[in-house]
Protein backbone atom coordinates (compact mmCIF):
# COMPACT_ATOMS: atom_id res chain seq x y z
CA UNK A 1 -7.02 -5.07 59.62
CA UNK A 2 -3.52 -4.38 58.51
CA UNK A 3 -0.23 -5.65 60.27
CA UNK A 4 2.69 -3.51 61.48
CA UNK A 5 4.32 -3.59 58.31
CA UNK A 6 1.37 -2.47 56.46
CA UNK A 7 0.69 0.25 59.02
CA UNK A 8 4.58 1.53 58.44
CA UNK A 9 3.42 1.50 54.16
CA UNK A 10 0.48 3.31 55.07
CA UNK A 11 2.54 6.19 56.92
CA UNK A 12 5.28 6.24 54.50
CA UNK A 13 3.21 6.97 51.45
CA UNK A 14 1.15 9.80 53.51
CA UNK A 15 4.36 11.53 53.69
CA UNK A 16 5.45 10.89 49.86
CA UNK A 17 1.75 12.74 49.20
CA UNK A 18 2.43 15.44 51.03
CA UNK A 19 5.91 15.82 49.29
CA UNK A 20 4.04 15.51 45.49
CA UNK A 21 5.04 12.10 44.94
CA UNK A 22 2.10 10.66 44.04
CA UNK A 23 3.14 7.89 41.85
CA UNK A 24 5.57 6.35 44.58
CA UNK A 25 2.55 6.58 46.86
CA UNK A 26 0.90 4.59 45.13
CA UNK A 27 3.43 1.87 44.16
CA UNK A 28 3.92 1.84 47.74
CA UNK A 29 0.68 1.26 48.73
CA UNK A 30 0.09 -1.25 45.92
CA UNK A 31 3.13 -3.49 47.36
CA UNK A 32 1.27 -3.32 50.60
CA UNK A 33 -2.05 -4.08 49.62
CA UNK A 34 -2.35 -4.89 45.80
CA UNK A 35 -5.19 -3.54 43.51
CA UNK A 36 -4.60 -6.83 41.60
CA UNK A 37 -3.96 -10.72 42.34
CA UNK A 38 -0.74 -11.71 42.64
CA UNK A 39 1.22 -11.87 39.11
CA UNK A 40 0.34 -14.94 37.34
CA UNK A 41 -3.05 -15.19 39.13
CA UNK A 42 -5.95 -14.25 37.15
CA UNK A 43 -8.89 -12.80 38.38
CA UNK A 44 -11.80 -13.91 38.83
CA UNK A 45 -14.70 -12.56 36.57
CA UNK A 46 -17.96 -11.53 38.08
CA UNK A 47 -21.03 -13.45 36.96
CA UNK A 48 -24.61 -12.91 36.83
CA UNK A 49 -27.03 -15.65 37.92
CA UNK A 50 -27.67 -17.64 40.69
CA UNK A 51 -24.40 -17.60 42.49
CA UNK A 52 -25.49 -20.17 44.67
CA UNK A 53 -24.55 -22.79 42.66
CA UNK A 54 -21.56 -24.47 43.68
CA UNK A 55 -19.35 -27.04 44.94
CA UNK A 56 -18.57 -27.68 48.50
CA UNK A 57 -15.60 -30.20 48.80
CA UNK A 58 -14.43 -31.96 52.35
CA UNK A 59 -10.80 -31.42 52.52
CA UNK A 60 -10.62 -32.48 56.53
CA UNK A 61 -14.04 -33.95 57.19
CA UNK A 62 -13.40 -35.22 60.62
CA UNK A 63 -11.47 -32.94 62.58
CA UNK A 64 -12.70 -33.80 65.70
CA UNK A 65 -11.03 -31.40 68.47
CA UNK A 66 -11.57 -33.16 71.94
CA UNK A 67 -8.95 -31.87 74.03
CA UNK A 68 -5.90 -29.51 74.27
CA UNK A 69 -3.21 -30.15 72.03
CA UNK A 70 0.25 -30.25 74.14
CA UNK A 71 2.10 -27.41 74.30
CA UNK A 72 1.36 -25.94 70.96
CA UNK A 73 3.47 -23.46 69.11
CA UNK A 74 1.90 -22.08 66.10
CA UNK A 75 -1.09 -20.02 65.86
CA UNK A 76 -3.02 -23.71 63.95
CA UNK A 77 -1.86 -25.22 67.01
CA UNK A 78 -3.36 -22.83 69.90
CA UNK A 79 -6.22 -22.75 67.46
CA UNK A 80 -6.90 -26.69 68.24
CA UNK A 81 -6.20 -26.22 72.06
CA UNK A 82 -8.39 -23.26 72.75
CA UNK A 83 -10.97 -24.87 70.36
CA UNK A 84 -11.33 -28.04 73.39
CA UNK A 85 -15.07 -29.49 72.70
CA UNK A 86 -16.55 -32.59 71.53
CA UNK A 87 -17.27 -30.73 68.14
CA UNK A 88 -15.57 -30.68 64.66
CA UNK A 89 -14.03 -28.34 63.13
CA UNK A 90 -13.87 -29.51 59.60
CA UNK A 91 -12.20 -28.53 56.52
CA UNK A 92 -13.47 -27.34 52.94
CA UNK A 93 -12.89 -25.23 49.98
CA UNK A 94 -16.16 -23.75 47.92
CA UNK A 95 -16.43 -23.83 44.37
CA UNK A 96 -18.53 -21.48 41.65
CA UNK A 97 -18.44 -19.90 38.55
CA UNK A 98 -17.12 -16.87 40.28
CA UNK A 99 -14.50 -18.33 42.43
CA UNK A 100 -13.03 -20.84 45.06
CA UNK A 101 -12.48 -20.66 48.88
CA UNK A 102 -11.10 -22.61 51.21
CA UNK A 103 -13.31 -22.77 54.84
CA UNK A 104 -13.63 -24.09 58.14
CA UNK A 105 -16.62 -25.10 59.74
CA UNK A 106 -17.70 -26.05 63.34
CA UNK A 107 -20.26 -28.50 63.73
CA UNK A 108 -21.70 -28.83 67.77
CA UNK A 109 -21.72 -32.12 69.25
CA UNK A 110 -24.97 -31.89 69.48
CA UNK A 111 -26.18 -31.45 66.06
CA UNK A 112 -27.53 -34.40 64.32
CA UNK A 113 -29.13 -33.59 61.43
CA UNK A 114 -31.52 -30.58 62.61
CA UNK A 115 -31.69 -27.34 61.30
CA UNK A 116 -29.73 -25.27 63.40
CA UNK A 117 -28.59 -21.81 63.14
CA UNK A 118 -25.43 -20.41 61.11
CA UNK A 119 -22.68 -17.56 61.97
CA UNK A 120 -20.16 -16.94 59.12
CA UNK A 121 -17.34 -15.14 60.96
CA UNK A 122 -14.79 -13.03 58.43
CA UNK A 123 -11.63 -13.12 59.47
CA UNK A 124 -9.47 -9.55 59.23
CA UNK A 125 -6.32 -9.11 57.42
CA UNK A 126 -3.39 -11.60 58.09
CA UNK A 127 -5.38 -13.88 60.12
CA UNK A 128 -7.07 -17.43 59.15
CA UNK A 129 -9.76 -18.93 59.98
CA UNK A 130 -8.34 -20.71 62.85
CA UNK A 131 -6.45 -17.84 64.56
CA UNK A 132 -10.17 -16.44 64.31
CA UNK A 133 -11.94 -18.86 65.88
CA UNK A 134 -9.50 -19.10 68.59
CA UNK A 135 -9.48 -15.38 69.47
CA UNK A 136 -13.44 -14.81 68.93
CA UNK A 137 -13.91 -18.26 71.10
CA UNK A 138 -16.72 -18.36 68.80
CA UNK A 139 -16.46 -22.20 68.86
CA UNK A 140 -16.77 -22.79 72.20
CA UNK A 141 -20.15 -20.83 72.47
CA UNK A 142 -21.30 -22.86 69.37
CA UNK A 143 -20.86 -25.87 71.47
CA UNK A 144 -22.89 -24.45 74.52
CA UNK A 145 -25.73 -22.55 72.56
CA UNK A 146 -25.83 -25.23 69.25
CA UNK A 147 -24.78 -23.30 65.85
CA UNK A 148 -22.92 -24.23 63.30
CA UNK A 149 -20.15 -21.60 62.66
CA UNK A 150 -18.45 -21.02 59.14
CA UNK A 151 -14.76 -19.38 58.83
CA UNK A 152 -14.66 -18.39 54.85
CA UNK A 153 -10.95 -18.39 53.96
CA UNK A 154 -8.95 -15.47 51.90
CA UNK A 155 -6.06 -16.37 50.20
CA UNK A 156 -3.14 -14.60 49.55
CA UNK A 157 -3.67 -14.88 46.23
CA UNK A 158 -6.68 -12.82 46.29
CA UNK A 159 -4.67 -10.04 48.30
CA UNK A 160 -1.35 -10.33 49.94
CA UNK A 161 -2.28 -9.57 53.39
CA UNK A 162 -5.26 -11.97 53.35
CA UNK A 163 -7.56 -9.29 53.86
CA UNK A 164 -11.11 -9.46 52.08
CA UNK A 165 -11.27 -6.89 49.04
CA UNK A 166 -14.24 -4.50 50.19
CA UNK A 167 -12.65 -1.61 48.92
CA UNK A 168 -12.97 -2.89 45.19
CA UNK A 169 -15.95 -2.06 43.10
CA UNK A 170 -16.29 -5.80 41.84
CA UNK A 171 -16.32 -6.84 45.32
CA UNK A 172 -19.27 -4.85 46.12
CA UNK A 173 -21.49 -5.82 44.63
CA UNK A 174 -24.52 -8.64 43.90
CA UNK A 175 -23.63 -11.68 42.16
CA UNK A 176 -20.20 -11.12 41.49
CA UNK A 177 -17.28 -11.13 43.13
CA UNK A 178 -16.29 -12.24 47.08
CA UNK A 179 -20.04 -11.54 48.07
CA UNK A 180 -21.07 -13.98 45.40
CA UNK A 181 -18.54 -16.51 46.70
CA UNK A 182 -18.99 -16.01 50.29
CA UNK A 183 -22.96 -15.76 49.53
CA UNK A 184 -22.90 -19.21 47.48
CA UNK A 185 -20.72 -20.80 49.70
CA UNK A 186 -22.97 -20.31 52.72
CA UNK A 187 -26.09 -21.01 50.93
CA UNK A 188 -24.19 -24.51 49.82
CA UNK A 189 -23.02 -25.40 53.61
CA UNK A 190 -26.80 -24.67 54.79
CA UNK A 191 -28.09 -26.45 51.84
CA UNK A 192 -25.38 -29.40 52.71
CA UNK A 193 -26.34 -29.61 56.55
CA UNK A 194 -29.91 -28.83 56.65
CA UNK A 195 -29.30 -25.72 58.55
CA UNK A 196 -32.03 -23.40 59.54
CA UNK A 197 -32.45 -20.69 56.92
CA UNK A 198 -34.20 -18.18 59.38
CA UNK A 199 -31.17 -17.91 61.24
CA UNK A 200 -28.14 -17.09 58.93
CA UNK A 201 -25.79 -14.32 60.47
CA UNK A 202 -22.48 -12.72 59.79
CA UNK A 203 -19.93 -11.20 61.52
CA UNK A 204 -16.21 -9.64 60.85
CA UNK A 205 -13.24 -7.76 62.20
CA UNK A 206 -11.87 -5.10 60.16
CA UNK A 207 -11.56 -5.54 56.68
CA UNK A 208 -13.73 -8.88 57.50
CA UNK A 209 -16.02 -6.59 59.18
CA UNK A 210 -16.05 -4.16 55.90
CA UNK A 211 -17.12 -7.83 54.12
CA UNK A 212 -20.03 -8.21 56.51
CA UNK A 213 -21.64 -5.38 56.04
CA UNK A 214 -21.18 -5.59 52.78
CA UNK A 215 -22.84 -8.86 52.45
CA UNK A 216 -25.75 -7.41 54.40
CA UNK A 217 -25.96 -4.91 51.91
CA UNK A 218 -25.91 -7.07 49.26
CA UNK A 219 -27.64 -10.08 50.54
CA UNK A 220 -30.38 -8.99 52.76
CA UNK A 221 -32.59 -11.32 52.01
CA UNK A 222 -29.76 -14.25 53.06
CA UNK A 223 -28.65 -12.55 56.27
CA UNK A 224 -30.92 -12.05 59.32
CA UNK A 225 -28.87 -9.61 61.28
CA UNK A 226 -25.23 -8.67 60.86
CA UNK A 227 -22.23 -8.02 63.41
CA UNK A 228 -19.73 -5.15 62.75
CA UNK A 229 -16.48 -5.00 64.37
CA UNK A 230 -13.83 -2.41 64.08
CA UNK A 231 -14.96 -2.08 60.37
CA UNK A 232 -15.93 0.49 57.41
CA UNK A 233 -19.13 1.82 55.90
CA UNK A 234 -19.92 -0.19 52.80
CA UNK A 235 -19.38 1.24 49.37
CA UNK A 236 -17.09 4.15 50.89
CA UNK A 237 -13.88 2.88 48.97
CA UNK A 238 -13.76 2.18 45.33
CA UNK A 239 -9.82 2.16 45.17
CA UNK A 240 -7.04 2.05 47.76
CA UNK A 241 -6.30 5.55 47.98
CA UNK A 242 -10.41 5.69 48.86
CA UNK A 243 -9.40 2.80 51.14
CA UNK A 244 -6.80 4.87 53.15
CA UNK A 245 -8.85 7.73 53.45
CA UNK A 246 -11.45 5.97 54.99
CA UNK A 247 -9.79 4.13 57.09
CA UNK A 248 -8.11 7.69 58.91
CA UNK A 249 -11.32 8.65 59.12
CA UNK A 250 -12.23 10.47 55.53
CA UNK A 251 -9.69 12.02 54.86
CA UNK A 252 -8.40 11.04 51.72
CA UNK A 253 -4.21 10.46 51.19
CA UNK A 254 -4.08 11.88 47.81
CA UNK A 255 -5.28 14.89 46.18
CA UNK A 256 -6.25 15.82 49.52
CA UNK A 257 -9.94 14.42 49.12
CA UNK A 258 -12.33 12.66 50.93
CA UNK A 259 -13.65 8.58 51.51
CA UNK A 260 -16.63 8.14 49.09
CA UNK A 261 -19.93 8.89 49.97
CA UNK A 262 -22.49 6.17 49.90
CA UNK A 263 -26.38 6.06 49.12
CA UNK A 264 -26.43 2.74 50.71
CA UNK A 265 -29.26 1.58 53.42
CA UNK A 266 -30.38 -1.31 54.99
CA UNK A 267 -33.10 -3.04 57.14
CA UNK A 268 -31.21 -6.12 58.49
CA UNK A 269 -30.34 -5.46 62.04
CA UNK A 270 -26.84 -4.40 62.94
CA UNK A 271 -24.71 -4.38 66.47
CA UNK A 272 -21.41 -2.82 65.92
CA UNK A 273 -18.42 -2.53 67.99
CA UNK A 274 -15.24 -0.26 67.87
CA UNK A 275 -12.62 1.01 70.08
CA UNK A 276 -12.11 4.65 70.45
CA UNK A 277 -8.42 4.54 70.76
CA UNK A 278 -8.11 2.58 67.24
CA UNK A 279 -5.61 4.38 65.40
CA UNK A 280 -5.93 1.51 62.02
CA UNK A 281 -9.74 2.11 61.41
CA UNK A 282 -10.36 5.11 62.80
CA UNK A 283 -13.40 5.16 65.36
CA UNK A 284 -15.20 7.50 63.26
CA UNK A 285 -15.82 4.81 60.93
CA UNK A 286 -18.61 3.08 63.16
CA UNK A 287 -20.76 6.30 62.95
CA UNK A 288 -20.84 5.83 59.40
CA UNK A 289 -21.24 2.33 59.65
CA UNK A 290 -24.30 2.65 61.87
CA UNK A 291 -25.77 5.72 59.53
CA UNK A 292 -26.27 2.89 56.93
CA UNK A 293 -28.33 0.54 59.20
CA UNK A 294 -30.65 4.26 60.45
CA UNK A 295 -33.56 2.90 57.74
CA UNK A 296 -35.81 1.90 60.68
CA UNK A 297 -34.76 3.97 63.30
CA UNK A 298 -38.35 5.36 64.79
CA UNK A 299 -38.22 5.14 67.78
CA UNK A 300 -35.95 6.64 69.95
CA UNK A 301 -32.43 4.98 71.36
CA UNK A 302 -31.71 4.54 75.24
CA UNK A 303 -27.85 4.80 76.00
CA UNK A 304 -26.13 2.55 78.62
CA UNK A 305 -22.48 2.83 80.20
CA UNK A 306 -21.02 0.57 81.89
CA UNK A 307 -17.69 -0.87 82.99
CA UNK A 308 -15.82 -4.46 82.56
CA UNK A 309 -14.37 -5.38 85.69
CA UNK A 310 -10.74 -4.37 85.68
CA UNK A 311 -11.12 -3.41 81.94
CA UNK A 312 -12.72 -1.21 79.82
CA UNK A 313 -15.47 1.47 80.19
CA UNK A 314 -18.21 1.08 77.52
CA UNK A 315 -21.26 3.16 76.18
CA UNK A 316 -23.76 0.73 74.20
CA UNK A 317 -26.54 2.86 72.05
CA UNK A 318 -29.75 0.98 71.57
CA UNK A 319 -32.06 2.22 68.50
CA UNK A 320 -35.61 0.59 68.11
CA UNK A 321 -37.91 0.59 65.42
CA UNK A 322 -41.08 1.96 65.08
CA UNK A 323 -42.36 -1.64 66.69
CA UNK A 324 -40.15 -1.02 69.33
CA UNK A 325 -38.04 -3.66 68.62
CA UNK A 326 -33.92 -3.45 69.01
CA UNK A 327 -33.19 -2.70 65.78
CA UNK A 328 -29.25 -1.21 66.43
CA UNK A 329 -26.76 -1.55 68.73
CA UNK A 330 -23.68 0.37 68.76
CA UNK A 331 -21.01 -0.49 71.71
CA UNK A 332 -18.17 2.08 72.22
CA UNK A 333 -15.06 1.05 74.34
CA UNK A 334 -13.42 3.34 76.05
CA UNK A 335 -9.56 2.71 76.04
CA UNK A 336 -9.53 -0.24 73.11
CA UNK A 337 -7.61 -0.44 69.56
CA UNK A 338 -8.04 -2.41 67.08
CA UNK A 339 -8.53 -5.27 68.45
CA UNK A 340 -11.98 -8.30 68.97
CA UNK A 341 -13.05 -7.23 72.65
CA UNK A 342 -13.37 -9.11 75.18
CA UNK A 343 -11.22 -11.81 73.39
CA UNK A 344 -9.27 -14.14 74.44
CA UNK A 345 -5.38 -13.47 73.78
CA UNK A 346 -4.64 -16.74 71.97
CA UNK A 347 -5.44 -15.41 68.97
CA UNK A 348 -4.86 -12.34 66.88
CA UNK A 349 -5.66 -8.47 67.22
CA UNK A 350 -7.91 -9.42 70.59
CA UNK A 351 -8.74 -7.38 74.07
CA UNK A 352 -10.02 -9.20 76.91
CA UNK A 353 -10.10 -5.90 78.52
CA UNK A 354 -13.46 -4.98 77.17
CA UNK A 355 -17.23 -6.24 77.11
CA UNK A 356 -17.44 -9.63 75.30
CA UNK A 357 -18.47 -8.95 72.15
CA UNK A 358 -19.08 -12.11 70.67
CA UNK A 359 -21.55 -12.69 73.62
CA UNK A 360 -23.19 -9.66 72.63
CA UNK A 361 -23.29 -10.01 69.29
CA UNK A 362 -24.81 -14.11 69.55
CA UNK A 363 -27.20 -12.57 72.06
CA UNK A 364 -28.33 -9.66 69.17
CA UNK A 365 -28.42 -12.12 66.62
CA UNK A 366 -30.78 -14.76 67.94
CA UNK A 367 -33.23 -12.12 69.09
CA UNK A 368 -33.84 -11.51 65.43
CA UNK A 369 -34.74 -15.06 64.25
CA UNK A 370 -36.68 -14.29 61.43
CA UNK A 371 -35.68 -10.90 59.45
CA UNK A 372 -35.63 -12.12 55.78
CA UNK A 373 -37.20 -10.23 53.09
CA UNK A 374 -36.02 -6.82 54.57
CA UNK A 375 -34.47 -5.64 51.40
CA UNK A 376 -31.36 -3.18 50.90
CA UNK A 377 -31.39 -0.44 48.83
CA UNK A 378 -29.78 2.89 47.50
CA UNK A 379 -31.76 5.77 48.98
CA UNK A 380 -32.33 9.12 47.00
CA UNK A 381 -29.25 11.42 48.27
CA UNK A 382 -30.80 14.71 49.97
């Protein structure tokens, strides 16, 4: 997800392409959205190994978020209001040989020491974890339905505009890079809290949506089913020139070219939202998102529209698998941008205008309770 300011970069160094200027284009675009850490921050290396071995350190262990806060003013603040429960939302940063996050996660009232499910939610670009959890209202349903839910963290050191680096090769890949972190740090909070390893899901928005996908990619055998909102294809980018291309839909800003094609596949069950009127990812993108999860599509797809009451018009494509099964779901809404629907307005790059998709996507993901083992893989290109 990229802010206004990004949005005004992107534009500006399409038109210094057109006019030749390739080399301003791309200092532009690397101001905007840097290839590398900030300047005097070194990367981190990618590792082999078991990236699950790590650190998990409580920096807020009792957050306990009761009721409203009064009158709050910054986006932390209407985080804690909207976020009224008897849960906590704690504090923590994540530790490996390949890197350190900061997180938040929410604990339900009613958990006390079973193994209950997990949702890692990836926030997009200039957002945090709280901003996320207060526009998603993830937290709440984690209080009525009893999950844990974790909000991984991306600092600005790792890219200006907080977004999570999908576009990079090194961040695509296995045991190194942000899926290694993001992978060991939720294998370390399940590990930590006795959660139930069956039922491990992701989600994003945008560039955190890129992330998820990527992690199902990556990390199959970790994720049970994986939700995809307003995001990319994984693998499509290996540069941010590839990045900008993708995101307008495949055409590529310089040289005229086009996003990357991918070999990737996957079995893990995917439900994916995006809003045809999104003008920062373009809708496109959730064709090609879906194309990557088509592995087990046997069995036909039944297509449903529908309308949210003074809101949007949707059409939700179901595929099945040759067990019949719901293997895919891919919800189009009519009239959105780039924006969580059906959220609530406290937080960030939300529509309440549109189906509610993080009821959807909580009601996709704990149909599939037990998908592990259901490996991803690079298919022969035809």
């Amino acid at each position: 997800m990229i802010d206004a300011t990004m949005t005004k970069r992107m534009e500006e160094a399409t038109r210094l392409t057109r006019a030749g200027k390739l080399q301003e284009a791309m200092a532009l675009l690397q101001g905007g959205m840097p290839e590398t850490e900030a300047e005097g921050t070194p990367r981190q290396p990618s590792w082999g190994g078991n990236t699950f071995e790590g650190t998990c350190e409580a920096v807020d262990e009792d957050v306990t978020v009761s009721k409203p806060d009064p009158a709050p003013s910054s986006a932390f603040g209407r985080a804690r209001q909207t976020n009224a429960n008897t849960g906590r939302f704690t504090a923590g940063r994540f530790t490996s040989r390949v890197g350190t996050r900061d997180y938040k996660l929410y604990i339900p009232s009613g958990y006390h020491g079973q193994a209950l499910p997990l949702v890692v939610m990836l926030h997009g670009c200039t957002q945090n974890p709280d901003d996320f959890a207060t526009g998603t209202d993830m937290n709440r349903l984690a209080e009525e339905q009893h999950f844990c839910v974790l909000y991984p963290a991306q600092p600005t050191t790792a890219n200006t505009s907080k977004c999570w680096n999908w576009f990079k090769a090194e961040d695509q890949q296995r045991e190194g890079g942000e899926p290694a972190i993001l992978a060991g740090m939720t294998r370390q909070v399940i590990d930590t809290h006795g959660l139930d390893t069956s039922q491990v899901y992701v989600a994003g928005l945008s560039a955190g949506a890129a992330m998820a996908t990527t992690l199902a990619m990556t990390y199959p055998d970790l994720f049970a089913a994986v939700g995809v909102h307003s995001g990319l294809p994984h693998g499509v980018a290996k540069s941010l020139p590839d990045a900008l291309g993708a995101m307008q839909g495949g055409a590529g800003p310089l040289g005229g070219g086009t996003a990357q094609k991918t070999t990737w596949a996957s079995d893990v069950p995917a439900i994916i939202f995006h809003g045809d009127h999104d003008t920062t990812v373009h809708p496109s993108n959730a064709d090609r998102v879906a194309a990557q999860y088509s592995a087990s599509r046997q069995a036909g797809a039944t297509v449903e529209k529908g309308k949210v009451a003074n809101g949007h018009g949707y059409t939700c494509t179901t595929h099945h698998n040759a067990k019949g099964e719901t293997h895919l779901e891919q919800w189009q809404v009519h009239g959105a941008g780039h924006a969580w629907s059906g959220g609530s307005t406290k937080g960030s790059y939300t529509d309440p205008k549109g189906p509610n998709a993080t009821k959807e996507m909580l009601r996709f993901f704990f149909q599939h309770q037990q998908v592990n083992g259901l490996g991803a893989r690079e298919r022969p290109v035809k």
